[in-house]
Every structure is written in C-alpha cells, then in structure tokens.
PDB file of N, CA and C in Angstrom:
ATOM      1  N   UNK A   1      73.412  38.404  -4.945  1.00  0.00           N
ATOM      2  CA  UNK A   1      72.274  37.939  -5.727  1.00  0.00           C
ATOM      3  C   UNK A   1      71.541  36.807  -4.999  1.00  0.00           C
ATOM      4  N   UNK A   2      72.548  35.965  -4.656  1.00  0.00           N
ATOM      5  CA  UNK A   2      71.466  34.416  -3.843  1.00  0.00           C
ATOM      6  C   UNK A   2      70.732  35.608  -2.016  1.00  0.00           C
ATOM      7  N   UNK A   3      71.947  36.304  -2.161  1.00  0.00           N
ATOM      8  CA  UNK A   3      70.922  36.677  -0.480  1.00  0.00           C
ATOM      9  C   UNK A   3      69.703  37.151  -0.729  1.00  0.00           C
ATOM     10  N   UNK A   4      69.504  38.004  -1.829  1.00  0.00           N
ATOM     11  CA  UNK A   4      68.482  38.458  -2.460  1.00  0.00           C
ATOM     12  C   UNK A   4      67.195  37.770  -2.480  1.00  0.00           C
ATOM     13  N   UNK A   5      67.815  36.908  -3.376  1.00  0.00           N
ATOM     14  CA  UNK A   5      66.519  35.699  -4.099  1.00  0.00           C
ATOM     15  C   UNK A   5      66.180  34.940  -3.134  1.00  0.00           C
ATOM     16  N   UNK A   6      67.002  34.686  -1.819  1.00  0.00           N
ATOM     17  CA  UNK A   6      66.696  33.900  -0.555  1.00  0.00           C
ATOM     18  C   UNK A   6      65.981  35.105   0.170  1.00  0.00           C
ATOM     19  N   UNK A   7      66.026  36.251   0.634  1.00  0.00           N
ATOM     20  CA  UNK A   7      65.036  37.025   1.102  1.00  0.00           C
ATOM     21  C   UNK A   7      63.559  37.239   0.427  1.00  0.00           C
ATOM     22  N   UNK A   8      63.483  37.040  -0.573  1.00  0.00           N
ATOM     23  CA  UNK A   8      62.038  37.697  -1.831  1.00  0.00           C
ATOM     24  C   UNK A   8      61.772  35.957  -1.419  1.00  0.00           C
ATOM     25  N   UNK A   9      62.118  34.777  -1.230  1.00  0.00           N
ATOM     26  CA  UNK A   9      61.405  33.866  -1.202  1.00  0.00           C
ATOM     27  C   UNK A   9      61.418  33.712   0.222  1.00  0.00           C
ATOM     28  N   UNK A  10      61.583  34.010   1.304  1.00  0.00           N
ATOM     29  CA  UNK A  10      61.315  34.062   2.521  1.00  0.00           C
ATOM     30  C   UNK A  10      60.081  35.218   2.879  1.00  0.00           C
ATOM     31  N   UNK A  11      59.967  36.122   2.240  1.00  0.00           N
ATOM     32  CA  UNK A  11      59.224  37.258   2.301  1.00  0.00           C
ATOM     33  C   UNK A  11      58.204  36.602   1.942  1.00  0.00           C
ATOM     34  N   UNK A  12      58.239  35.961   0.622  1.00  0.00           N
ATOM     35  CA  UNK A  12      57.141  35.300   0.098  1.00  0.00           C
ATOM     36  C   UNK A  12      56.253  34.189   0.805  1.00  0.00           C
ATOM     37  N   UNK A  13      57.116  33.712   1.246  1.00  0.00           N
ATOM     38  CA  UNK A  13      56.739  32.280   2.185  1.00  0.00           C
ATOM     39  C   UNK A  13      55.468  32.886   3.634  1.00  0.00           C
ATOM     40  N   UNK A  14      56.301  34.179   3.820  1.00  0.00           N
ATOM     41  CA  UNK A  14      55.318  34.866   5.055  1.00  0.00           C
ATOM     42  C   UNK A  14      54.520  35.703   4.326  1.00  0.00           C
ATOM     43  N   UNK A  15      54.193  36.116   3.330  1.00  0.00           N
ATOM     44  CA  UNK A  15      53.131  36.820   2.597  1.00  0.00           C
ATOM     45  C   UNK A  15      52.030  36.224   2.326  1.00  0.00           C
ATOM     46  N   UNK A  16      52.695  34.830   1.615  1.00  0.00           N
ATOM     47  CA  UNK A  16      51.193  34.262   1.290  1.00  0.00           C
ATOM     48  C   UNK A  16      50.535  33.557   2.248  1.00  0.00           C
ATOM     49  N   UNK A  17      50.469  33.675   3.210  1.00  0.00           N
ATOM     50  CA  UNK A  17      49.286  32.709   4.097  1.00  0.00           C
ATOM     51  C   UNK A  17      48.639  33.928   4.495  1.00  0.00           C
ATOM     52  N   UNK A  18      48.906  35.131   3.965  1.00  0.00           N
ATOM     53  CA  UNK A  18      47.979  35.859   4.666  1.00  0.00           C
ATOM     54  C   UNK A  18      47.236  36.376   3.180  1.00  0.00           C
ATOM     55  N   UNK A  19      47.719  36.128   1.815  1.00  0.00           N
ATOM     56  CA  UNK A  19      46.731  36.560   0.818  1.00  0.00           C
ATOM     57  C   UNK A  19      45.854  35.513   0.612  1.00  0.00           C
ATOM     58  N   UNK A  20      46.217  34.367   1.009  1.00  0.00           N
ATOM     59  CA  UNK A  20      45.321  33.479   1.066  1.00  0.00           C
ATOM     60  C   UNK A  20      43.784  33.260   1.142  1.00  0.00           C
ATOM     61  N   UNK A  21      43.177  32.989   0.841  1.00  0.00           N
ATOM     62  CA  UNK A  21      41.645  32.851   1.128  1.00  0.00           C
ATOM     63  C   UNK A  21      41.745  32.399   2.465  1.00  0.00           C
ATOM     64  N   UNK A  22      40.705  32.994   3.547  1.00  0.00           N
ATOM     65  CA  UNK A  22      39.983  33.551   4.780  1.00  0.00           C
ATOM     66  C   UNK A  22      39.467  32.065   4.750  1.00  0.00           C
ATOM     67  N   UNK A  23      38.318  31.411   3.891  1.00  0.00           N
ATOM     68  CA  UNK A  23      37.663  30.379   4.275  1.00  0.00           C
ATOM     69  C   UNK A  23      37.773  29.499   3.229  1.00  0.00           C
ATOM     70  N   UNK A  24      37.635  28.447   3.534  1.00  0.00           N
ATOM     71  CA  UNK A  24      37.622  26.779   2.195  1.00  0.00           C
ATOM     72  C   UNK A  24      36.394  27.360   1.742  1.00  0.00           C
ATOM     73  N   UNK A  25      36.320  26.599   0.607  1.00  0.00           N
ATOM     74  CA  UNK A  25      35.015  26.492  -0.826  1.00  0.00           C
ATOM     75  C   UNK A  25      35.283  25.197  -1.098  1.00  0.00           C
ATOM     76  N   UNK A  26      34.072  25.109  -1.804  1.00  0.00           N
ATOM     77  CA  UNK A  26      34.003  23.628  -1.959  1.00  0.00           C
ATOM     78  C   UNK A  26      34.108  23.269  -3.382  1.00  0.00           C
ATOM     79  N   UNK A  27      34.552  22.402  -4.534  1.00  0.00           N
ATOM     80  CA  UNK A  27      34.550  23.004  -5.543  1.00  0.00           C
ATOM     81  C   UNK A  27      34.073  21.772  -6.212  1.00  0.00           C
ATOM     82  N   UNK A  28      33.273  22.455  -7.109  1.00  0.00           N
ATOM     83  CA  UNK A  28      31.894  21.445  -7.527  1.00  0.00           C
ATOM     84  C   UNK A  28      32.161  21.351  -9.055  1.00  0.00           C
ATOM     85  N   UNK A  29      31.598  20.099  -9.208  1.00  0.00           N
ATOM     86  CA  UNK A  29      31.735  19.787 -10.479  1.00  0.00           C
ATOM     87  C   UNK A  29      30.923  20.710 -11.535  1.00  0.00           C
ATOM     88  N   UNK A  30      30.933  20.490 -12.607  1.00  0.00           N
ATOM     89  CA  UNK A  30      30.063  21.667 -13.836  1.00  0.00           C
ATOM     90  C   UNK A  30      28.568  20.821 -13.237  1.00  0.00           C
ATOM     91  N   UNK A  31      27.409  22.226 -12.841  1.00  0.00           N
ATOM     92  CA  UNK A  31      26.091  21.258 -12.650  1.00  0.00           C
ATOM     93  C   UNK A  31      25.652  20.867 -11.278  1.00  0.00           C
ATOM     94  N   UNK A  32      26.714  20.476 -10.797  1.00  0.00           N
ATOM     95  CA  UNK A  32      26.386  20.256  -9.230  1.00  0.00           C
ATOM     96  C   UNK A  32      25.845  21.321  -8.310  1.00  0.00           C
ATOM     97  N   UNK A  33      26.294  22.169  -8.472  1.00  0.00           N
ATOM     98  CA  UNK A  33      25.637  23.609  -7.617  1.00  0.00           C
ATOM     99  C   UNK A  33      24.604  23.654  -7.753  1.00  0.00           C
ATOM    100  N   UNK A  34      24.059  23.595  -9.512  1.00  0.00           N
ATOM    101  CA  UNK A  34      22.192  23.709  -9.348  1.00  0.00           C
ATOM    102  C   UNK A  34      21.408  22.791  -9.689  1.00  0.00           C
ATOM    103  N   UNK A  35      22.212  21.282  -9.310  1.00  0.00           N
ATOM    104  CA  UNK A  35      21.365  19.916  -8.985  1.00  0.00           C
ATOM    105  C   UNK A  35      20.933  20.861  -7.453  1.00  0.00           C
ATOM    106  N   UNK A  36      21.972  20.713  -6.571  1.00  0.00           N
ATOM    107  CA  UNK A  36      22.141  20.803  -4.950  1.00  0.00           C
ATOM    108  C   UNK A  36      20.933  22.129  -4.830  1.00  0.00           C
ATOM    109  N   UNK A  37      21.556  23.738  -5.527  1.00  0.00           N
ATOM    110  CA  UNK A  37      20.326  24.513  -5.198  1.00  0.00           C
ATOM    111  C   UNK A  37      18.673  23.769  -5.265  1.00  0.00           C
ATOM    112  N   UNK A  38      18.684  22.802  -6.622  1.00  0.00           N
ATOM    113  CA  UNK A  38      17.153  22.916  -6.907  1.00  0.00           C
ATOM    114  C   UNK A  38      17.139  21.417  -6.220  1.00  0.00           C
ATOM    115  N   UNK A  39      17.639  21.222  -4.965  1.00  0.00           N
ATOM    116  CA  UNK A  39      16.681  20.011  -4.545  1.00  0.00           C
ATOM    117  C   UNK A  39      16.467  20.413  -3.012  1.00  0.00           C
ATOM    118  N   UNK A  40      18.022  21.743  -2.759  1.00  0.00           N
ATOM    119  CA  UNK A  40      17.194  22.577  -1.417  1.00  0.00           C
ATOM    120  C   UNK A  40      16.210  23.448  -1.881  1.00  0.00           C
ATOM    121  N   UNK A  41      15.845  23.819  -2.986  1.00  0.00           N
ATOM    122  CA  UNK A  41      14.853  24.591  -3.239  1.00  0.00           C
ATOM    123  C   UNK A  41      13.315  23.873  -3.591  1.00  0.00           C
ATOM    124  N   UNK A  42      13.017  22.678  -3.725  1.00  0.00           N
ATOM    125  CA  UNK A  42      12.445  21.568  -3.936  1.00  0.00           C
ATOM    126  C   UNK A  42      11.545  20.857  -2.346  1.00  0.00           C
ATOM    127  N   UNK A  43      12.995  20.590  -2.023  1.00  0.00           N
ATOM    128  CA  UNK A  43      12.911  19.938  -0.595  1.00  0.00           C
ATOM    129  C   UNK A  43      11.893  20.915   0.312  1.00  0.00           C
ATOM    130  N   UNK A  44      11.577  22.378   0.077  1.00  0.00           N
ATOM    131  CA  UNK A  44      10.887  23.590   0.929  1.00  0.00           C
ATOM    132  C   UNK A  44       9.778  23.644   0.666  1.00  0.00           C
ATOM    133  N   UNK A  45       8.971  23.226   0.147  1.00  0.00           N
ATOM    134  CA  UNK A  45       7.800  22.987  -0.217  1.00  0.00           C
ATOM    135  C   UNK A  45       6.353  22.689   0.422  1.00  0.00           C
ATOM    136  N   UNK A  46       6.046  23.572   0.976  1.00  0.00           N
ATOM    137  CA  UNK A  46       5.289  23.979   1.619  1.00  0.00           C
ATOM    138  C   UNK A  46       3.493  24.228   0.603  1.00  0.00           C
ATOM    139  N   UNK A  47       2.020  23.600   1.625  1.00  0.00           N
ATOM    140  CA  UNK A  47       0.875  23.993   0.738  1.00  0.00           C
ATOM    141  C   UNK A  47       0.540  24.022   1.914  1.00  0.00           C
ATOM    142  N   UNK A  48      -0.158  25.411   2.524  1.00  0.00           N
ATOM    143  CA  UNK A  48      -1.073  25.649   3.465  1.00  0.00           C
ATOM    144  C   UNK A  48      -0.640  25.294   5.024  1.00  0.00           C
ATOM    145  N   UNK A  49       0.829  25.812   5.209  1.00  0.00           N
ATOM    146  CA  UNK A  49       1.727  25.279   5.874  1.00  0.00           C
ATOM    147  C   UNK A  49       1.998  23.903   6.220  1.00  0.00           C
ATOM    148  N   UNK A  50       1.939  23.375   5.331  1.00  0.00           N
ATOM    149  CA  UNK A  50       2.486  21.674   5.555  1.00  0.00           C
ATOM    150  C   UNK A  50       3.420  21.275   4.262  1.00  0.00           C
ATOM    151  N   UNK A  51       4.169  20.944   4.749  1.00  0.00           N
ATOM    152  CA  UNK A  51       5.257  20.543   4.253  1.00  0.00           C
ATOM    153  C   UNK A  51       5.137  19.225   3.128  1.00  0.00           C
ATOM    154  N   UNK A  52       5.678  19.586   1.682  1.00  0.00           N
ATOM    155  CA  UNK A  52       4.593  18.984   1.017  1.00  0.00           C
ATOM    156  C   UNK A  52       6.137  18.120   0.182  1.00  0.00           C
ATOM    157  N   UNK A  53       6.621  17.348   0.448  1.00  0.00           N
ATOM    158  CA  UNK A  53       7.600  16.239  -0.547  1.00  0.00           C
ATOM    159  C   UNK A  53       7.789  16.222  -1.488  1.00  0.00           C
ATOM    160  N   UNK A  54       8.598  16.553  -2.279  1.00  0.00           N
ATOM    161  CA  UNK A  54       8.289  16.051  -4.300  1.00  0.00           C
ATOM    162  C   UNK A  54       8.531  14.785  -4.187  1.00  0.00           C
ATOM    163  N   UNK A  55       7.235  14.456  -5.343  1.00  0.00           N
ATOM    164  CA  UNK A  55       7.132  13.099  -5.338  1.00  0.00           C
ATOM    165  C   UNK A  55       7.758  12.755  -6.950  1.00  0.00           C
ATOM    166  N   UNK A  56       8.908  13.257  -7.048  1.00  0.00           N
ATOM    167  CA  UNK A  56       9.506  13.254  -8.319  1.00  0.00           C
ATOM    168  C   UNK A  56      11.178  12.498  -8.349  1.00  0.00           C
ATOM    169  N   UNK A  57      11.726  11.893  -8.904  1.00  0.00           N
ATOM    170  CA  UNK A  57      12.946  11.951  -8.549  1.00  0.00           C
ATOM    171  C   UNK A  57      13.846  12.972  -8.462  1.00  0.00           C
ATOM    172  N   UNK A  58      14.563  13.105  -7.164  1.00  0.00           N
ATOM    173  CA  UNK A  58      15.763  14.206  -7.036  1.00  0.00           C
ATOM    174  C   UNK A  58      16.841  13.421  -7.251  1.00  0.00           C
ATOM    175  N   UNK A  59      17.512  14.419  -8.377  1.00  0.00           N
ATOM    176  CA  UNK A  59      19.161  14.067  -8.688  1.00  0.00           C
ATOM    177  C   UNK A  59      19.915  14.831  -7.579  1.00  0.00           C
ATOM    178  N   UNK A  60      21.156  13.917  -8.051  1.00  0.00           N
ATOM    179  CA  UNK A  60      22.017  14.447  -6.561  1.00  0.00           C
ATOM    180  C   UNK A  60      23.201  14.551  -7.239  1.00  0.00           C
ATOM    181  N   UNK A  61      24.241  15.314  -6.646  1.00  0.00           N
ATOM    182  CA  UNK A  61      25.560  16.104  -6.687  1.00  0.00           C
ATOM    183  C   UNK A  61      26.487  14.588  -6.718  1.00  0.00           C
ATOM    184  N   UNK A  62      27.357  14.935  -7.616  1.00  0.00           N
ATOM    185  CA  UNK A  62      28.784  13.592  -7.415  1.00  0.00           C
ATOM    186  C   UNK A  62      29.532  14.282  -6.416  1.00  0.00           C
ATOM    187  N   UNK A  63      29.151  12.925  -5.658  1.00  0.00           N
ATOM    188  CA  UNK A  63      30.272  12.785  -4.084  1.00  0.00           C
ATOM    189  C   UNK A  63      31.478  12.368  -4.991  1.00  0.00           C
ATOM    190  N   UNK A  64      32.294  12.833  -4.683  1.00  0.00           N
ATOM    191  CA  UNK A  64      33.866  13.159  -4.951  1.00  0.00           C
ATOM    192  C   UNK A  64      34.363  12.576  -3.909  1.00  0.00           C
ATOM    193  N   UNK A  65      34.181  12.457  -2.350  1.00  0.00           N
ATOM    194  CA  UNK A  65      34.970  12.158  -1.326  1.00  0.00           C
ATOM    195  C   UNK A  65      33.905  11.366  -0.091  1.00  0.00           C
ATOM    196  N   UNK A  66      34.818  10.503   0.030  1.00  0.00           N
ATOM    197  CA  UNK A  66      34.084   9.127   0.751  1.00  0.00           C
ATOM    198  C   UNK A  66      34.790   9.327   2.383  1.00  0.00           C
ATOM    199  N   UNK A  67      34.249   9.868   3.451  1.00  0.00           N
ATOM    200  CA  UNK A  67      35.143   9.879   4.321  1.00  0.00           C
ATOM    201  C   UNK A  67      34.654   8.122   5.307  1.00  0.00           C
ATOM    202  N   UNK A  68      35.547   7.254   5.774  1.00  0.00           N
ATOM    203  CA  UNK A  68      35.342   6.165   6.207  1.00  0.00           C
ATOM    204  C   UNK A  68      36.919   5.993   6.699  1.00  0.00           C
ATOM    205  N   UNK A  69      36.637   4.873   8.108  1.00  0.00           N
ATOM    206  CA  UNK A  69      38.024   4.707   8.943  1.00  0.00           C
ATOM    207  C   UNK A  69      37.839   3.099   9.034  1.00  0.00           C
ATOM    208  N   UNK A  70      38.971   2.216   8.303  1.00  0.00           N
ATOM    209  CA  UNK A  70      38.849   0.719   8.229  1.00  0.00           C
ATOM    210  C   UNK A  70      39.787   0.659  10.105  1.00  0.00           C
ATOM    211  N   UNK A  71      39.361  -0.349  10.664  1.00  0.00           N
ATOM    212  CA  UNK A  71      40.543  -0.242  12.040  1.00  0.00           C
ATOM    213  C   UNK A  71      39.977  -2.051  11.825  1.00  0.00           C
ATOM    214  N   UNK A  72      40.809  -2.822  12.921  1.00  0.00           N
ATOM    215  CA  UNK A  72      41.189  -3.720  13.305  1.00  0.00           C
ATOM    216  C   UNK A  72      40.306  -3.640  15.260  1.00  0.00           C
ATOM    217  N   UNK A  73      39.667  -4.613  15.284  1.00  0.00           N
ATOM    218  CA  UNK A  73      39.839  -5.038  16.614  1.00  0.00           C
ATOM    219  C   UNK A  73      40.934  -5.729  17.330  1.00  0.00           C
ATOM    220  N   UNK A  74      40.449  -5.723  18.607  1.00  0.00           N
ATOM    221  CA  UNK A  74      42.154  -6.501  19.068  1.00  0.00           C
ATOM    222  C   UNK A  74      41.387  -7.561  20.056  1.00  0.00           C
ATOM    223  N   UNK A  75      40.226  -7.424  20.025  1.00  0.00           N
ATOM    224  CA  UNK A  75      39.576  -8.510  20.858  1.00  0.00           C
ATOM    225  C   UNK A  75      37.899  -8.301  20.528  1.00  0.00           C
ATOM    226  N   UNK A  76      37.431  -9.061  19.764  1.00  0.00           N
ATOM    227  CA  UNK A  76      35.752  -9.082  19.915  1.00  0.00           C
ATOM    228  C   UNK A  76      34.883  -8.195  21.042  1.00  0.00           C
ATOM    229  N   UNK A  77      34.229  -7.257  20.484  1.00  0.00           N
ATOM    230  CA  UNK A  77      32.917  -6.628  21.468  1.00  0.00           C
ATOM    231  C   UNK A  77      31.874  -7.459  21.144  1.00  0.00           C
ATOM    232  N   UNK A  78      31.085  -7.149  22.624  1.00  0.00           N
ATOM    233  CA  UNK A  78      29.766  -8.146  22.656  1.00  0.00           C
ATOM    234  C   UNK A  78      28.748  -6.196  22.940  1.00  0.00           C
ATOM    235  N   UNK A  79      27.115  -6.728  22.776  1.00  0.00           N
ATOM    236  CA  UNK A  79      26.668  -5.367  22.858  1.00  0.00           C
ATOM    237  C   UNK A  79      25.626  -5.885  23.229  1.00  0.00           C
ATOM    238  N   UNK A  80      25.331  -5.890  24.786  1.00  0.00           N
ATOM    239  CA  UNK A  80      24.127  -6.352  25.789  1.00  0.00           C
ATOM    240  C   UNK A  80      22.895  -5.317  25.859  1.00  0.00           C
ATOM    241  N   UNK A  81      21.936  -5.527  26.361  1.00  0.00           N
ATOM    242  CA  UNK A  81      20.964  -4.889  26.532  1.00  0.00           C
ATOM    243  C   UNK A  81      20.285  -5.585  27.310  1.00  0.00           C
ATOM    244  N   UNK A  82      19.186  -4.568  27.790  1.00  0.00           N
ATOM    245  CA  UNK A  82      18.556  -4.252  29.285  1.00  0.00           C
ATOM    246  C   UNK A  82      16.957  -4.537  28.999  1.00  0.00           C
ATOM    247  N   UNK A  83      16.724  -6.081  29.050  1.00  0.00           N
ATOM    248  CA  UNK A  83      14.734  -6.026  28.792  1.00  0.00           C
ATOM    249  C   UNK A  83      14.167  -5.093  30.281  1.00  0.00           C
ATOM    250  N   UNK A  84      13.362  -4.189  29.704  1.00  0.00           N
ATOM    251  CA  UNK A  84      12.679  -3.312  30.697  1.00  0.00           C
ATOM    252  C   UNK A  84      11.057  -3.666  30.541  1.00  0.00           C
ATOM    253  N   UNK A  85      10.599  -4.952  31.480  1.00  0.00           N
ATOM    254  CA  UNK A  85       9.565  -5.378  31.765  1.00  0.00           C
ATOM    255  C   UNK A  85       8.506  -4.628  32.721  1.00  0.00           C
ATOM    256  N   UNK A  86       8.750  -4.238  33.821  1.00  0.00           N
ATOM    257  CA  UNK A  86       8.132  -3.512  34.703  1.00  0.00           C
ATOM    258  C   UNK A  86       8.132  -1.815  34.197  1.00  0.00           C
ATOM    259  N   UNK A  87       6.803  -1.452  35.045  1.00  0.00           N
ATOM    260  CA  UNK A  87       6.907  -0.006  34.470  1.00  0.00           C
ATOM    261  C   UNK A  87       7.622   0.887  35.305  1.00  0.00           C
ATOM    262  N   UNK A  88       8.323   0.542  36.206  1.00  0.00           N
ATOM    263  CA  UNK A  88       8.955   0.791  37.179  1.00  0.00           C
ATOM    264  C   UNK A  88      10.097   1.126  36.932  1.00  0.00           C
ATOM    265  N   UNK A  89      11.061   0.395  35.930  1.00  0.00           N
ATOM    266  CA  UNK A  89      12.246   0.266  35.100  1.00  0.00           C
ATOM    267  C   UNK A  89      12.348   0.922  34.520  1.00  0.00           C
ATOM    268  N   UNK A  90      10.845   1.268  33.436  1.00  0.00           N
ATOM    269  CA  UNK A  90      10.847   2.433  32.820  1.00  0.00           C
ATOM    270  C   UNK A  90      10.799   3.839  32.995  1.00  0.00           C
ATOM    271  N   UNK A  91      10.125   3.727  33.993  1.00  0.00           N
ATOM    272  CA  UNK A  91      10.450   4.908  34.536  1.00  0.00           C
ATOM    273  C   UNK A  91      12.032   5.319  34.949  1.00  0.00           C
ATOM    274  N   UNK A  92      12.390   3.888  35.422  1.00  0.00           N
ATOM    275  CA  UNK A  92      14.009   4.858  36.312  1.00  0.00           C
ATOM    276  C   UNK A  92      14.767   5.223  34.933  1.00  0.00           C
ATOM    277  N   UNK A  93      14.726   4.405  33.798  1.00  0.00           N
ATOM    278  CA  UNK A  93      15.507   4.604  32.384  1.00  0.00           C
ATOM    279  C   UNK A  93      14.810   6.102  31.575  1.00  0.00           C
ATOM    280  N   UNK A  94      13.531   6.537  31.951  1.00  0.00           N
ATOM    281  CA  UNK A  94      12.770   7.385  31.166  1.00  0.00           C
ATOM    282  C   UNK A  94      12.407   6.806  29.679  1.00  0.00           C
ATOM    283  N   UNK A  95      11.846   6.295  29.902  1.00  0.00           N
ATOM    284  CA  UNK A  95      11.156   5.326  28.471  1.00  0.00           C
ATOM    285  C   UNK A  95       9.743   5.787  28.551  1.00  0.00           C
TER     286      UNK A  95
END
C-alpha cells in the first residue's frame, strides 16, 4: 500500500509541471482589466492623423507589486561631468 501511494505521488509530482499552464497571467483585481483596456483604448486617439490626448482624467489599475532594491554603499560615488565648450568637443562626443 505505502509503495503504491509513494508511486501515484511521484507520478504526480512529474505530471503536473507539464499540465501546468504554458504561460503566467496576470491576475487583476475586479475592474482593473477595463480601467487598463479603456485608457489603452483612450490613449489611441487619433483626429486627422494626429494624435489627439484625453484631456480627461485617466484612472489607473491597483499596483499590487512594488518592485525596488534597498542596497548599502560601501564607499560614497561622486558623478563628474564633461563641460563641452568648443564645437570641436562636440563634435568628437556627437552632441
């Protein structure tokens, strides 16, 4: 009986990653799908081929997930820059 129930859950273990869903989904709150459709559908807005803005407020989808990385320095950066006076400079930089 245990060799049993230890084979059907080993079988199992290699079965399901393959019934598995193929690709992630994203899974949205009630509403969010057709905030998001109607502000890409909004955002397209086109008069006489020019691209025309709503000048309305767009609601937006609840972010659920904040991706951000806190780290530590281990010694102060400094961040210099290059005055490009001559047009000469500019050129060698392509400015």
């Amino acid at each position: 009986m245990k060799k049993g129930l230890s084979f059907i859950c080993l079988l199992l273990s290699f079965v399901s990653p393959v019934l598995a869903q193929k690709q992630a989904t994203w899974i949205w709150y009630p509403g969010d799908f057709e905030i998001w459709l109607g502000n890409n559908m909004q955002n397209r807005r086109t008069e006489r081929t020019i691209f025309l803005p709503p000048f309305w407020k767009l609601d937006s989808h609840y972010n659920l997930i904040d991706f951000h990385k806190d780290f530590d320095l281990t010694q102060a950066e400094a961040v210099n820059y290059l005055p490009l006076n001559s047009s000469s400079q500019r050129k060698r930089w392509k400015l």
